[in-house]
PDB file of N, CA and C in Angstrom:
ATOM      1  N   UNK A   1     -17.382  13.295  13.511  1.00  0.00           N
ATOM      2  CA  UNK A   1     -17.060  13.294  12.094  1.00  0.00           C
ATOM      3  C   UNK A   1     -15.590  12.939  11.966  1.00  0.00           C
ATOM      4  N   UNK A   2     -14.839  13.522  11.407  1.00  0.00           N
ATOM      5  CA  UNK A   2     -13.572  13.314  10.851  1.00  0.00           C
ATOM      6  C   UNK A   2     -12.653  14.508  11.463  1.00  0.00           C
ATOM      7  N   UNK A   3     -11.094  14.346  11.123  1.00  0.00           N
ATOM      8  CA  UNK A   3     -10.402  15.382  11.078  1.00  0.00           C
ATOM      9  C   UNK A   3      -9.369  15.881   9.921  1.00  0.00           C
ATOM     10  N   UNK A   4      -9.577  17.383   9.824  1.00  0.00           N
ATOM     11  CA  UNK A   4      -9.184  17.611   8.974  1.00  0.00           C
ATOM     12  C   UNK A   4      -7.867  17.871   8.348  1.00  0.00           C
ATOM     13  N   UNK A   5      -7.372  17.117   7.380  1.00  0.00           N
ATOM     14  CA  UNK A   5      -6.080  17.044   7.019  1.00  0.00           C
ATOM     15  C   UNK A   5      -5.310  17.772   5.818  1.00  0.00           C
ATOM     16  N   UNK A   6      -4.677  18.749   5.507  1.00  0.00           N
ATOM     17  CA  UNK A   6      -4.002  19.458   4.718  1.00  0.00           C
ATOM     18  C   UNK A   6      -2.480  18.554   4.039  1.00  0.00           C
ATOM     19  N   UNK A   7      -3.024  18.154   3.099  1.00  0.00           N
ATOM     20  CA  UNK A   7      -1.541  17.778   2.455  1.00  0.00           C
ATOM     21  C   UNK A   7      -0.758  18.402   0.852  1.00  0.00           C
ATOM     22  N   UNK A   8       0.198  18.440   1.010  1.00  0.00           N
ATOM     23  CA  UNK A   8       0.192  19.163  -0.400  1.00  0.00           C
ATOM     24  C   UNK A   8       1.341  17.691  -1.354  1.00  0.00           C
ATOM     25  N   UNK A   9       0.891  17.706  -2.145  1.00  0.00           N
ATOM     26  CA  UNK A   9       1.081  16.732  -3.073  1.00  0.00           C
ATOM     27  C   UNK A   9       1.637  17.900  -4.371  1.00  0.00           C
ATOM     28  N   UNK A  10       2.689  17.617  -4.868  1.00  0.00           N
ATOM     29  CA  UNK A  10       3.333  17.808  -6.048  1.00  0.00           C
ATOM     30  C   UNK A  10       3.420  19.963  -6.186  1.00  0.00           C
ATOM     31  N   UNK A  11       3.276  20.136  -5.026  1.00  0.00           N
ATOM     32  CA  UNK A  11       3.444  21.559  -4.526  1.00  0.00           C
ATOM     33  C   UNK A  11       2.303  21.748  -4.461  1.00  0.00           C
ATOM     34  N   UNK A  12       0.662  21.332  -4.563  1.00  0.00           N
ATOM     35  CA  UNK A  12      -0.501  21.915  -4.427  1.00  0.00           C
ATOM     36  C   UNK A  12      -1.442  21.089  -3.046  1.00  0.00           C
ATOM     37  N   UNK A  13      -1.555  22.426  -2.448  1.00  0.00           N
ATOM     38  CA  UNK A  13      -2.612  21.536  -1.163  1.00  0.00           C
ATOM     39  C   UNK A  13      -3.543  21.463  -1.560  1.00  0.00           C
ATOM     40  N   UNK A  14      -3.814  20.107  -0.872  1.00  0.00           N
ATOM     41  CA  UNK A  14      -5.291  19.635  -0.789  1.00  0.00           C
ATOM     42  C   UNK A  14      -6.043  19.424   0.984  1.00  0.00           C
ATOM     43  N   UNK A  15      -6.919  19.527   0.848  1.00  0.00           N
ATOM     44  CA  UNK A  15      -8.187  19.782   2.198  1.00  0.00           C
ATOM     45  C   UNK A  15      -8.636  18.578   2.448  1.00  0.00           C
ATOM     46  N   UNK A  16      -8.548  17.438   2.829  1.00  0.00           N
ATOM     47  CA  UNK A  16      -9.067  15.801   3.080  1.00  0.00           C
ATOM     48  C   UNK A  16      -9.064  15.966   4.387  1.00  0.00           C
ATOM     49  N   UNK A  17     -10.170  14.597   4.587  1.00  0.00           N
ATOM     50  CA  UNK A  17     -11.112  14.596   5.894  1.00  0.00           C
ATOM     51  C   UNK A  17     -10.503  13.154   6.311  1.00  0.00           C
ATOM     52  N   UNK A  18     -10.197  13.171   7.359  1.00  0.00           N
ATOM     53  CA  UNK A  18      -9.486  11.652   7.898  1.00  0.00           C
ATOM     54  C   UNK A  18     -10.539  10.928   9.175  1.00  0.00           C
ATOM     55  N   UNK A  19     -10.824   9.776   8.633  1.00  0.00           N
ATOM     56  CA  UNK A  19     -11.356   9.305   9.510  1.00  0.00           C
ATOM     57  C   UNK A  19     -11.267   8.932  11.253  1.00  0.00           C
ATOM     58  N   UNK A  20      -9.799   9.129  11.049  1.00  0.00           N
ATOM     59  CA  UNK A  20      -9.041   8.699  12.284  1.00  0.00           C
ATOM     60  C   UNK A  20      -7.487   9.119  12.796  1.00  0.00           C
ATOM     61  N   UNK A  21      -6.925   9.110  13.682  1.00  0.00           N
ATOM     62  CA  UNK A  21      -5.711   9.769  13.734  1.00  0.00           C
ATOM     63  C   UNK A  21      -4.283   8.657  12.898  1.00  0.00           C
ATOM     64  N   UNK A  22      -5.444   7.099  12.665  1.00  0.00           N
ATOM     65  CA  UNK A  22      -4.113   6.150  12.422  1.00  0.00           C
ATOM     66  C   UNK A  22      -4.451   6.604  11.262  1.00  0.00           C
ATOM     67  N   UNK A  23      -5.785   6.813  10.457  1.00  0.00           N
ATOM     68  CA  UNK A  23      -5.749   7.634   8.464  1.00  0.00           C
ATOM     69  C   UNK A  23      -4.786   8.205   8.589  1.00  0.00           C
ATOM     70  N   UNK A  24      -4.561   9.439   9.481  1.00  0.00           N
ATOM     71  CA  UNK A  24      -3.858  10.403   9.049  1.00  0.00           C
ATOM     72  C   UNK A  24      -2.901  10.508   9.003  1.00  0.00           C
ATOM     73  N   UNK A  25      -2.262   9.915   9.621  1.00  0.00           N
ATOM     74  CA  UNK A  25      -0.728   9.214   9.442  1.00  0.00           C
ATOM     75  C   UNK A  25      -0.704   8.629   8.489  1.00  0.00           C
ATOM     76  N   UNK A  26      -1.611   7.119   7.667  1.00  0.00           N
ATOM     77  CA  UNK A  26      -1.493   7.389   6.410  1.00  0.00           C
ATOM     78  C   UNK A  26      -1.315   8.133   5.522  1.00  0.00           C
ATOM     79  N   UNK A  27      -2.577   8.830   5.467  1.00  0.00           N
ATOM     80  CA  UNK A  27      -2.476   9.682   4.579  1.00  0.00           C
ATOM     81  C   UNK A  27      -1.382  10.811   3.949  1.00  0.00           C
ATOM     82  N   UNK A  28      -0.923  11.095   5.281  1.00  0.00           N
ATOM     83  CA  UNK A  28       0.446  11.687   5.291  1.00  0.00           C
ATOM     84  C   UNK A  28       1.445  10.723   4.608  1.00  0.00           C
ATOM     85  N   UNK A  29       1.713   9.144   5.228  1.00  0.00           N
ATOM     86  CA  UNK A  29       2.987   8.832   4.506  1.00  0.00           C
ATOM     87  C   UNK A  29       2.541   8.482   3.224  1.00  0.00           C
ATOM     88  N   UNK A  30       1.342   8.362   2.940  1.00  0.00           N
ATOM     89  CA  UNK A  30       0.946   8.348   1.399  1.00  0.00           C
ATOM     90  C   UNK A  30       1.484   9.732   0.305  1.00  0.00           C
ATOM     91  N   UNK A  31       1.015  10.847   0.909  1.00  0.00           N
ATOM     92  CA  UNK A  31       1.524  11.827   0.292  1.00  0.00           C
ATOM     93  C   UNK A  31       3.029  12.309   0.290  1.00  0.00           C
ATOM     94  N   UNK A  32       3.335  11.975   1.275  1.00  0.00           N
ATOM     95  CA  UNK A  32       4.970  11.687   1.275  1.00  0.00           C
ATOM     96  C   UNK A  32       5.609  10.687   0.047  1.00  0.00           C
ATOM     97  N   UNK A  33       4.987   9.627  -0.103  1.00  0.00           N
ATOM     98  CA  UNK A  33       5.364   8.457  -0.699  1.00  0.00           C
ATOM     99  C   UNK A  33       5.006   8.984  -2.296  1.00  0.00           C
ATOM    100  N   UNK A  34       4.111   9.430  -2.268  1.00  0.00           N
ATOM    101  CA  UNK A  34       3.421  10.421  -4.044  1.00  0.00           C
ATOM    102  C   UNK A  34       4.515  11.084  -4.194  1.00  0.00           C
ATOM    103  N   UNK A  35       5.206  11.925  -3.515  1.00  0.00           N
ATOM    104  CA  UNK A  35       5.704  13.241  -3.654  1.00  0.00           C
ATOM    105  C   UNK A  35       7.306  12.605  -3.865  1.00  0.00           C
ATOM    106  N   UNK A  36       7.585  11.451  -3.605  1.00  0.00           N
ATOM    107  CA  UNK A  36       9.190  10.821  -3.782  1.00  0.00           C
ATOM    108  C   UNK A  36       9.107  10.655  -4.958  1.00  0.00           C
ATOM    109  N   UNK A  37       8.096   9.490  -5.418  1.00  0.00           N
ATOM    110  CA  UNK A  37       8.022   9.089  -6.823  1.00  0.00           C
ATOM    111  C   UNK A  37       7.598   9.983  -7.967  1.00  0.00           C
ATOM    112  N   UNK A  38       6.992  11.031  -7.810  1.00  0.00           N
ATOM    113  CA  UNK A  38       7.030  12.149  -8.755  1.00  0.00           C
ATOM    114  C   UNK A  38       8.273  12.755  -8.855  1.00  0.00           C
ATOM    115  N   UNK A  39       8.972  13.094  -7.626  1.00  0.00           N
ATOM    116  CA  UNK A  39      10.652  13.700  -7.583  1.00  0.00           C
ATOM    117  C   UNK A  39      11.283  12.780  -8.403  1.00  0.00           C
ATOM    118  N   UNK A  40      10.881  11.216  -8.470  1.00  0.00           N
ATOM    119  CA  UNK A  40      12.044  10.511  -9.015  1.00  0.00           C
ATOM    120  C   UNK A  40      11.577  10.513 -10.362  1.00  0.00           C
ATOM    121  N   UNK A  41      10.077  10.701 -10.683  1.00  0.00           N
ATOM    122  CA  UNK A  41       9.761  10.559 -12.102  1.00  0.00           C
ATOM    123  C   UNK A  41      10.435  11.999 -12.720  1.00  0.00           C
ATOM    124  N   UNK A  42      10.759  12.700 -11.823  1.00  0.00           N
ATOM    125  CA  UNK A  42      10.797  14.498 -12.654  1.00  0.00           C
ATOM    126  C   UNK A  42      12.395  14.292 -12.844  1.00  0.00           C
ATOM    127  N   UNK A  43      13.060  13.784 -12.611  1.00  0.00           N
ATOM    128  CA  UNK A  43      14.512  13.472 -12.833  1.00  0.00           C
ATOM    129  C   UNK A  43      14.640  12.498 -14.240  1.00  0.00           C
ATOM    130  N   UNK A  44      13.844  11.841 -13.617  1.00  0.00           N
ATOM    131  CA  UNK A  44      13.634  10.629 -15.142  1.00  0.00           C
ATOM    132  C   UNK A  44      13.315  10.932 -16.580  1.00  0.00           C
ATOM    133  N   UNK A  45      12.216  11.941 -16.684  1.00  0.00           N
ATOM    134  CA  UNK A  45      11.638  12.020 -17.516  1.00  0.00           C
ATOM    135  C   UNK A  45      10.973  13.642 -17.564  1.00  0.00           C
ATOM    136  N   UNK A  46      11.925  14.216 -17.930  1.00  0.00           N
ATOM    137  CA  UNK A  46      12.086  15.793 -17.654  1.00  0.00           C
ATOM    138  C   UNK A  46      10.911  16.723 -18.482  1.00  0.00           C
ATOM    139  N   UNK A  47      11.016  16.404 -19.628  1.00  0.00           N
ATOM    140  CA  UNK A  47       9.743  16.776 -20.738  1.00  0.00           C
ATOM    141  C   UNK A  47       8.475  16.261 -20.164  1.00  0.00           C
ATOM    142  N   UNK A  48       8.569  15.130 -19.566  1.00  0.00           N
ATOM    143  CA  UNK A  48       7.114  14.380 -19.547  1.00  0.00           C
ATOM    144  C   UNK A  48       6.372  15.649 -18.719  1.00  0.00           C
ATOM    145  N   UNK A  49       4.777  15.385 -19.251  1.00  0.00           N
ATOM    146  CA  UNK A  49       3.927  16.264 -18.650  1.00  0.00           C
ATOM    147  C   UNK A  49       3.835  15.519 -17.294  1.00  0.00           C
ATOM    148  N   UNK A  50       3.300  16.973 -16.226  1.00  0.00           N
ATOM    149  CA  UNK A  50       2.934  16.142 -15.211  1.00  0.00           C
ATOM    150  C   UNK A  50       1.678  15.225 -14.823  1.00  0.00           C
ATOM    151  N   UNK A  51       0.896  15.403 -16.178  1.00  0.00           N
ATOM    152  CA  UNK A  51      -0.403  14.426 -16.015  1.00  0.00           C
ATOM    153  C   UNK A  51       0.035  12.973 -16.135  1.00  0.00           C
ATOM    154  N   UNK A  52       1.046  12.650 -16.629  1.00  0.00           N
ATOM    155  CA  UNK A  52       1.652  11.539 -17.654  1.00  0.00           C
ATOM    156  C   UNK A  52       2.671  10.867 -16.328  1.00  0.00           C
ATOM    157  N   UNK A  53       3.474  11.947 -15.332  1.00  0.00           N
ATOM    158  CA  UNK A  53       4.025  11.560 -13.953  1.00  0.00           C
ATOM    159  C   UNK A  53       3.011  10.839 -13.273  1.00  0.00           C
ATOM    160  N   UNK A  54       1.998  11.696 -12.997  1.00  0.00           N
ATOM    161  CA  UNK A  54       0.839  11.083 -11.936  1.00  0.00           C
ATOM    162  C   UNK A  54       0.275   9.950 -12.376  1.00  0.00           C
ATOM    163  N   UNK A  55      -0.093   9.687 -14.023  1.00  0.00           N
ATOM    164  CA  UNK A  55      -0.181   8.367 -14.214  1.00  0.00           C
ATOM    165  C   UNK A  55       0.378   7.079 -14.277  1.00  0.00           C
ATOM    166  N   UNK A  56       2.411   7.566 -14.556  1.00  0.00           N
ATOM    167  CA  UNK A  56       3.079   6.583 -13.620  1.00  0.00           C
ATOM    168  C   UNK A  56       2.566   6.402 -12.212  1.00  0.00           C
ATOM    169  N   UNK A  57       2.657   7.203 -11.764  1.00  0.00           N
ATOM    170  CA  UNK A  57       2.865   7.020 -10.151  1.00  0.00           C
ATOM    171  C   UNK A  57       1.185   6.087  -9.901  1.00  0.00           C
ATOM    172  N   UNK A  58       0.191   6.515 -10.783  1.00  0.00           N
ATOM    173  CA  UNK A  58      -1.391   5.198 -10.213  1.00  0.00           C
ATOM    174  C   UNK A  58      -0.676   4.035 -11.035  1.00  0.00           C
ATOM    175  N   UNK A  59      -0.030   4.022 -12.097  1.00  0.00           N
ATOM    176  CA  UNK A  59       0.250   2.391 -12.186  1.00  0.00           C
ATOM    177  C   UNK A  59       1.253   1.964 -11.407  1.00  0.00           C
ATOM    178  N   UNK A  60       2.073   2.634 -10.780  1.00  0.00           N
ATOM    179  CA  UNK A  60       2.773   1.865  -9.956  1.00  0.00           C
ATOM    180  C   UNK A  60       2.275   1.420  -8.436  1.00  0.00           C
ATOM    181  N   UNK A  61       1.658   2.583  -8.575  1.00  0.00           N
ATOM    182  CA  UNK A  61       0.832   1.723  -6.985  1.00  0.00           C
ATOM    183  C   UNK A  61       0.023   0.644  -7.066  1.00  0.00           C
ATOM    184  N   UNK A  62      -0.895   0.858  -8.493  1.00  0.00           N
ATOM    185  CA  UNK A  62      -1.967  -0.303  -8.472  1.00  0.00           C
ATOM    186  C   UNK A  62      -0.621  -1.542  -8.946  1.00  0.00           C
ATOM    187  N   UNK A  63      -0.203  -1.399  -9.156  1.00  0.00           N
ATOM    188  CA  UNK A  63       0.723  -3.276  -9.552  1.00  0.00           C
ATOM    189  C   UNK A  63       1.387  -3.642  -8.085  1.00  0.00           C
ATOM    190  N   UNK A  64       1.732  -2.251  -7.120  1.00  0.00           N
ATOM    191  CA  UNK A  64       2.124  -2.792  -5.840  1.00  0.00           C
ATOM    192  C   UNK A  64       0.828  -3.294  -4.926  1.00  0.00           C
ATOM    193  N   UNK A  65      -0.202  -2.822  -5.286  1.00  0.00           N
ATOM    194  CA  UNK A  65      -1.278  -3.296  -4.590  1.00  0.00           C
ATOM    195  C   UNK A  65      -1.923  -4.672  -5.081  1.00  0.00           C
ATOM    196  N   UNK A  66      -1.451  -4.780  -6.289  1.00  0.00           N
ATOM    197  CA  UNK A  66      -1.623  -6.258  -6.913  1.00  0.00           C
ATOM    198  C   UNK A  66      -0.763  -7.383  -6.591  1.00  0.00           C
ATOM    199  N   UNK A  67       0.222  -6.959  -6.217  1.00  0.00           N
ATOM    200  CA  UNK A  67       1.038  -7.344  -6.146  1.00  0.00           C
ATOM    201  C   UNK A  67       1.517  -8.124  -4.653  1.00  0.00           C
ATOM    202  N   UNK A  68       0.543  -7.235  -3.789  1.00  0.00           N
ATOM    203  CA  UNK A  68       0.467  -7.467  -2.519  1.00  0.00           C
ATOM    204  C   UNK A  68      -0.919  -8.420  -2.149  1.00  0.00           C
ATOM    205  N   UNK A  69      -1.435  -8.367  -2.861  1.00  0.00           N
ATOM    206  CA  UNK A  69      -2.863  -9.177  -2.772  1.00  0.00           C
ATOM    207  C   UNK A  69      -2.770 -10.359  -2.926  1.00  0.00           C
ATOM    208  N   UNK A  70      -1.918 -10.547  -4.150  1.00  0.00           N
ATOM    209  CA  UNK A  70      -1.173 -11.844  -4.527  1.00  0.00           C
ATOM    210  C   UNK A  70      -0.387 -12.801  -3.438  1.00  0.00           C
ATOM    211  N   UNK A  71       0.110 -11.776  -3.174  1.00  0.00           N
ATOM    212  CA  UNK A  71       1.398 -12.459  -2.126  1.00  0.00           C
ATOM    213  C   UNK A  71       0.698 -12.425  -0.901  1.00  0.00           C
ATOM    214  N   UNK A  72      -0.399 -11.969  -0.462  1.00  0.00           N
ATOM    215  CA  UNK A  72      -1.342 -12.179   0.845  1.00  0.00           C
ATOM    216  C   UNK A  72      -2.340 -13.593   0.506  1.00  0.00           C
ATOM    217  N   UNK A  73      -2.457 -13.394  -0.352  1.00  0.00           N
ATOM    218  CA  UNK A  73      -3.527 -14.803  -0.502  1.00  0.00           C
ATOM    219  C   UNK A  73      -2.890 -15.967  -0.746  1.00  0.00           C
ATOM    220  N   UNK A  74      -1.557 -16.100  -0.938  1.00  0.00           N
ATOM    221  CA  UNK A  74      -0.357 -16.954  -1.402  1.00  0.00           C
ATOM    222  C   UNK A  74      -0.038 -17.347   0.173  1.00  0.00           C
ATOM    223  N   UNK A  75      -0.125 -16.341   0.948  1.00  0.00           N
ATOM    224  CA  UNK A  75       0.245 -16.655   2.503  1.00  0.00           C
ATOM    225  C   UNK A  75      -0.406 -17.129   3.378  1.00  0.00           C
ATOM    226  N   UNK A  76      -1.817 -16.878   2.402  1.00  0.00           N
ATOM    227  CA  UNK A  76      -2.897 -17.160   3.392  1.00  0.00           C
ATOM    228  C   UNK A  76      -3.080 -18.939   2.651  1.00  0.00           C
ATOM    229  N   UNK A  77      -2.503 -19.225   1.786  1.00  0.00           N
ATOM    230  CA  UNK A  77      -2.798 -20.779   1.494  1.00  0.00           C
ATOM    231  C   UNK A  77      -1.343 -21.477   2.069  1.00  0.00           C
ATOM    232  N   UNK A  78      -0.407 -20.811   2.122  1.00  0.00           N
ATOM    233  CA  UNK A  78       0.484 -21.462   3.226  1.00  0.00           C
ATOM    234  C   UNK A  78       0.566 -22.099   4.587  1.00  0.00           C
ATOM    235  N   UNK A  79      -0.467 -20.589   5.089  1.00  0.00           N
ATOM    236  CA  UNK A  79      -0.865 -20.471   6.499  1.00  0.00           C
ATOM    237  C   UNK A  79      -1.674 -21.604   6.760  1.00  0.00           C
ATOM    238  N   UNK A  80      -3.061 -21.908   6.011  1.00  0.00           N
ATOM    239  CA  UNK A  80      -3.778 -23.224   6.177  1.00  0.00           C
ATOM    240  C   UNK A  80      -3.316 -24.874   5.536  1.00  0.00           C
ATOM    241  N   UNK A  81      -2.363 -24.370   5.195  1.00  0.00           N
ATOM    242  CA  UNK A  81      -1.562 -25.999   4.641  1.00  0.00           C
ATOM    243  C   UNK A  81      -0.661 -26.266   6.217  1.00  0.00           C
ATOM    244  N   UNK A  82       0.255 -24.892   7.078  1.00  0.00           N
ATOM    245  CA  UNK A  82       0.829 -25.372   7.519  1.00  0.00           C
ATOM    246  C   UNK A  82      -0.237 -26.013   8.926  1.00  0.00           C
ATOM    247  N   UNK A  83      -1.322 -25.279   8.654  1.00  0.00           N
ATOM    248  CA  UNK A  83      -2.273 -25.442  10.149  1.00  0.00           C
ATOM    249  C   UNK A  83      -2.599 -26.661  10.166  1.00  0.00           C
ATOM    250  N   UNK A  84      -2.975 -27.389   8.744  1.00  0.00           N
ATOM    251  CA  UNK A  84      -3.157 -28.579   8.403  1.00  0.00           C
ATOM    252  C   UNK A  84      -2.355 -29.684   8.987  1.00  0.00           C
ATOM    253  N   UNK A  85      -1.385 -29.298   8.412  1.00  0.00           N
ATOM    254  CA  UNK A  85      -0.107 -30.230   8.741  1.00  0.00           C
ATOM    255  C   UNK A  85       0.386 -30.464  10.314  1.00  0.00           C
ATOM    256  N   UNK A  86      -0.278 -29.126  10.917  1.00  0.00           N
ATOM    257  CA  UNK A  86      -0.243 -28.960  12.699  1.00  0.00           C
ATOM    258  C   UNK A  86      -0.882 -29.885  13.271  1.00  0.00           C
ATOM    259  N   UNK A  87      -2.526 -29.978  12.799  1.00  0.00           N
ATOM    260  CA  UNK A  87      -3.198 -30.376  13.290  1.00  0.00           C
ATOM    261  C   UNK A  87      -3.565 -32.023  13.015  1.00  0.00           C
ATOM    262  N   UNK A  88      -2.894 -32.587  11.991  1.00  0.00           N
ATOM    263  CA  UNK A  88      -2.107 -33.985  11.732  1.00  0.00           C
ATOM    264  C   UNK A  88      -1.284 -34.393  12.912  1.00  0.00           C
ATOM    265  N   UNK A  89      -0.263 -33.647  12.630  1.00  0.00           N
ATOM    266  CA  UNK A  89       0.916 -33.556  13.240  1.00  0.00           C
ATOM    267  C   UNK A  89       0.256 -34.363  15.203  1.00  0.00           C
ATOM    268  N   UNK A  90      -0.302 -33.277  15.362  1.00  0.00           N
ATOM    269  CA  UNK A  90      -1.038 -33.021  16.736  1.00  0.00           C
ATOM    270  C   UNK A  90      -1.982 -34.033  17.282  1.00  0.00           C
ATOM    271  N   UNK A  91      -2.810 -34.953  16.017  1.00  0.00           N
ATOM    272  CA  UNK A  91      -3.603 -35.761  16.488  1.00  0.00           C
ATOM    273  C   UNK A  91      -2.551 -36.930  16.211  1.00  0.00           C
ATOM    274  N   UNK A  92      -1.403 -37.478  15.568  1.00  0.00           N
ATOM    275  CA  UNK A  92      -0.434 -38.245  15.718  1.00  0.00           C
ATOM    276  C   UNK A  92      -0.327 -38.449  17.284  1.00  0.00           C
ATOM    277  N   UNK A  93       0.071 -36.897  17.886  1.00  0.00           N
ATOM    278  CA  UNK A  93       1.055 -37.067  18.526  1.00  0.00           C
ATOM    279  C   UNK A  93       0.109 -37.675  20.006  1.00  0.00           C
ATOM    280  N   UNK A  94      -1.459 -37.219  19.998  1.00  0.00           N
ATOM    281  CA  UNK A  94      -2.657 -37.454  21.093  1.00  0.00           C
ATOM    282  C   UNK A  94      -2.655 -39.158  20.554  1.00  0.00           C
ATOM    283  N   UNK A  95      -2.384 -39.888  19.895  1.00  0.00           N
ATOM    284  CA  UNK A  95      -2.839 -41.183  19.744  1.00  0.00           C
ATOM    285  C   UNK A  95      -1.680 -42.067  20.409  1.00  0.00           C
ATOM    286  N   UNK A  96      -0.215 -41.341  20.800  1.00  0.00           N
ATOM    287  CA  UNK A  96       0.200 -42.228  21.299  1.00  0.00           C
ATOM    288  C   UNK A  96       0.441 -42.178  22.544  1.00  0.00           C
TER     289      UNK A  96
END
């Protein structure tokens, strides 16, 4: 099965099941990474409820995860233009 991982996020633990020892190291710097940006939202925005923090903190991840998808599939049409251009390049270079 899994192993079990204790993290506490915004002072409250939670009980999650990790698939693997490299999850859990995620998971950890994930909750690490939650727990900065709530510190920085609780400085920011002192009144704000903390339901209203945590919903900064999912839109900022989902636009970094958009954000990264973007720029992976952007790399990945680089990657086959430059392979292109290799493999031009390469049958040039077999013809002479």
């Amino acid at each position: 099965m899994g192993q079990s991982v204790k993290l506490k996020i915004a002072g409250k633990e939670y009980s999650l099941t990790a698939a693997s020892e490299d999850q859990e190291q995620l998971m950890r710097l994930a909750a690490k990474d939650v727990n900065e940006m709530l510190d920085r939202f609780n400085e920011r925005f002192v009144e704000t409820d903390m339901v209203d923090k945590f919903a900064f903190v999912a839109v900022q991840e989902a636009v970094g995860k958009f954000y990264m998808k973007a720029r992976l599939s952007q790399m990945g049409g680089e990657i086959s233009s430059l392979s292109s251009e290799l493999e031009a390049y390469l049958g040039e270079v077999d013809k002479r």
